[in-house]
Protein backbone atom coordinates (compact mmCIF):
# COMPACT_ATOMS: atom_id res chain seq x y z
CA UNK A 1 -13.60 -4.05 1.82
CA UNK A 2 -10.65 -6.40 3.31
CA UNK A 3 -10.03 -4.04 6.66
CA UNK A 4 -13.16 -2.82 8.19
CA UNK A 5 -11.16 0.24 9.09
CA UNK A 6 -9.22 0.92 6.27
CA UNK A 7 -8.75 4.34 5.58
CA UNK A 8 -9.10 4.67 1.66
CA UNK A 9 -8.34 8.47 1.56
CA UNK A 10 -4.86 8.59 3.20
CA UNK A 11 -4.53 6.03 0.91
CA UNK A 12 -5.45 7.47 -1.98
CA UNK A 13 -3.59 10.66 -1.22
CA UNK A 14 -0.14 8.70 -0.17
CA UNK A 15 -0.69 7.16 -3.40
CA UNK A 16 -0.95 10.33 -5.59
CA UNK A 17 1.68 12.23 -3.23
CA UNK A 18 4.22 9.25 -4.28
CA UNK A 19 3.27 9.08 -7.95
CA UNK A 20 3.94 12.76 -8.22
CA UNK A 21 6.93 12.42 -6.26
CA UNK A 22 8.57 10.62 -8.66
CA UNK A 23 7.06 13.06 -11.64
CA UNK A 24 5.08 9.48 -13.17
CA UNK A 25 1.75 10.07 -14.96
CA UNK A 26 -1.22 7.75 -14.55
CA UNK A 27 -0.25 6.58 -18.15
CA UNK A 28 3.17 5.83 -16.77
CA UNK A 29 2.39 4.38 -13.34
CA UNK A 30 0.10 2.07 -14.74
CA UNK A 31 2.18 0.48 -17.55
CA UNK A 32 4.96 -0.26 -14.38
CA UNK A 33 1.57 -2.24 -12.82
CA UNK A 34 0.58 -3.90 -16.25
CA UNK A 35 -2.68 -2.19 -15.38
CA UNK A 36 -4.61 0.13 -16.80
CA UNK A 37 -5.06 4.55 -15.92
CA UNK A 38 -8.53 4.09 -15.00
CA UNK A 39 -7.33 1.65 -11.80
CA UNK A 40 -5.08 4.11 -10.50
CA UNK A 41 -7.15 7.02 -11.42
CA UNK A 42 -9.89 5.17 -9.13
CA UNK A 43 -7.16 4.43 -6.48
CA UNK A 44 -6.14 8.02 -6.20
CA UNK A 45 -9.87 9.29 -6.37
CA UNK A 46 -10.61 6.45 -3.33
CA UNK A 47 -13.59 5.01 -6.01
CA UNK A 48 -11.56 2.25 -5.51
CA UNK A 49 -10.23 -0.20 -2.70
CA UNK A 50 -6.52 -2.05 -3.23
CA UNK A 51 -6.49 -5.40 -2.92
CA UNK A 52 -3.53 -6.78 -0.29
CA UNK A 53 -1.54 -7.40 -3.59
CA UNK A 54 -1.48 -4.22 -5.31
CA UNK A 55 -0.61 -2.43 -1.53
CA UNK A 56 2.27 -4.66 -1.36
CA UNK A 57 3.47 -4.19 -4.42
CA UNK A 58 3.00 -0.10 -4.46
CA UNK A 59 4.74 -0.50 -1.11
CA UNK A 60 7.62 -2.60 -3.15
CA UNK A 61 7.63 -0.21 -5.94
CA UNK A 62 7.68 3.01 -3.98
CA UNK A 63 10.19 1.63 -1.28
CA UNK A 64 7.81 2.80 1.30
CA UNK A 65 6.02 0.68 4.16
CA UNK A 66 2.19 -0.73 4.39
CA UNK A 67 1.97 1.24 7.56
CA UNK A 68 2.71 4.42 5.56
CA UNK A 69 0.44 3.51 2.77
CA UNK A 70 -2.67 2.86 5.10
CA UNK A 71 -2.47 5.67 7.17
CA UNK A 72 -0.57 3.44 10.45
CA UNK A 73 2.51 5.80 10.34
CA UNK A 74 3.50 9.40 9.28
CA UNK A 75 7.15 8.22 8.48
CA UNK A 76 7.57 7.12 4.63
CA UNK A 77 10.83 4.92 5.31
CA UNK A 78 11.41 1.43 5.83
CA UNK A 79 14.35 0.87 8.36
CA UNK A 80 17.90 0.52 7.20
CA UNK A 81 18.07 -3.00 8.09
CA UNK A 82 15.54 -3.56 5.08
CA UNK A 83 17.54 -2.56 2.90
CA UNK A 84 19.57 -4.74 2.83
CA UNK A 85 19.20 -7.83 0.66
CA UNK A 86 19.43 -10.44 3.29
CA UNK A 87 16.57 -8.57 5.41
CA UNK A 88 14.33 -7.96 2.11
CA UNK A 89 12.43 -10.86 2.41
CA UNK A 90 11.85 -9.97 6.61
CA UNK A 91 10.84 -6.18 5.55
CA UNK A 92 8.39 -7.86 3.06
CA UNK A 93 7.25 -10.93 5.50
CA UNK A 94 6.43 -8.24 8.39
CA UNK A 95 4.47 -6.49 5.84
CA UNK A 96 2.26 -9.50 5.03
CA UNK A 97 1.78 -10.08 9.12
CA UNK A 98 0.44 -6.94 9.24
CA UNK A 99 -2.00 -7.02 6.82
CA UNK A 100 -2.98 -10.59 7.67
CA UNK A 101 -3.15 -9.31 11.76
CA UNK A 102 -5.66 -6.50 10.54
CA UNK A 103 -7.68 -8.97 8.39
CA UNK A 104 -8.10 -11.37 11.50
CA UNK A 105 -9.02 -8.04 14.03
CA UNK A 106 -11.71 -7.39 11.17
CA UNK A 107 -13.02 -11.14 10.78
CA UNK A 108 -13.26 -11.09 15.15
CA UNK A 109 -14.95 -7.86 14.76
CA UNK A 110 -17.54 -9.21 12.79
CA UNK A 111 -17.79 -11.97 14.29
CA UNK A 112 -18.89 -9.87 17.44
């Protein structure tokens, strides 16, 4: 597991609560990935951990934040400003800080 405290079932629900959201089968949500139903079947059944790519880019895809995805924050949106396509590339860099921030706690933590 990447994050020693990663919390794989309000993943797996945010997930499924976004999929459905947007009335996408597993079929359907998997072709957008070039993956396969069984990966997101294991995703939304938490059989199966994310890797930091596939968060990002379910973040990207669902136009909601990493916090929101691993359980960090109750609110779904990213902030106006990241919209925008000058601040994209800062919505998506601040995303990658985080994960890389919670990585590095975990790493110290075993370190310990």
């Amino acid at each position: 597991m990447f994050l020693e405290n990663f919390n794989n079932d309000i993943f797996s629900e945010r997930l499924k609560s976004l999929r459905m959201s947007k009335n996408l089968t597993l079929d359907k949500l998997a072709k957008e990935f070039n993956s396969t139903k069984g990966t997101f079947s294991n995703l939304e059944n938490a059989k199966k951990n994310p890797s930091v790519d596939m968060i990002l880019s379910i973040a990207n895809y669902f136009d909601v934040s990493v916090d929101y995805l691993l359980g960090r924050t109750d609110n779904s949106e990213i902030t106006k400003a990241a919209h925008s396509k000058d601040d994209n590339d800062v919505a998506v860099d601040n995303d990658i800080a985080t994960l890389k921030r919670l990585s590095k706690e975990k790493n110290e933590k075993k370190e310990k």
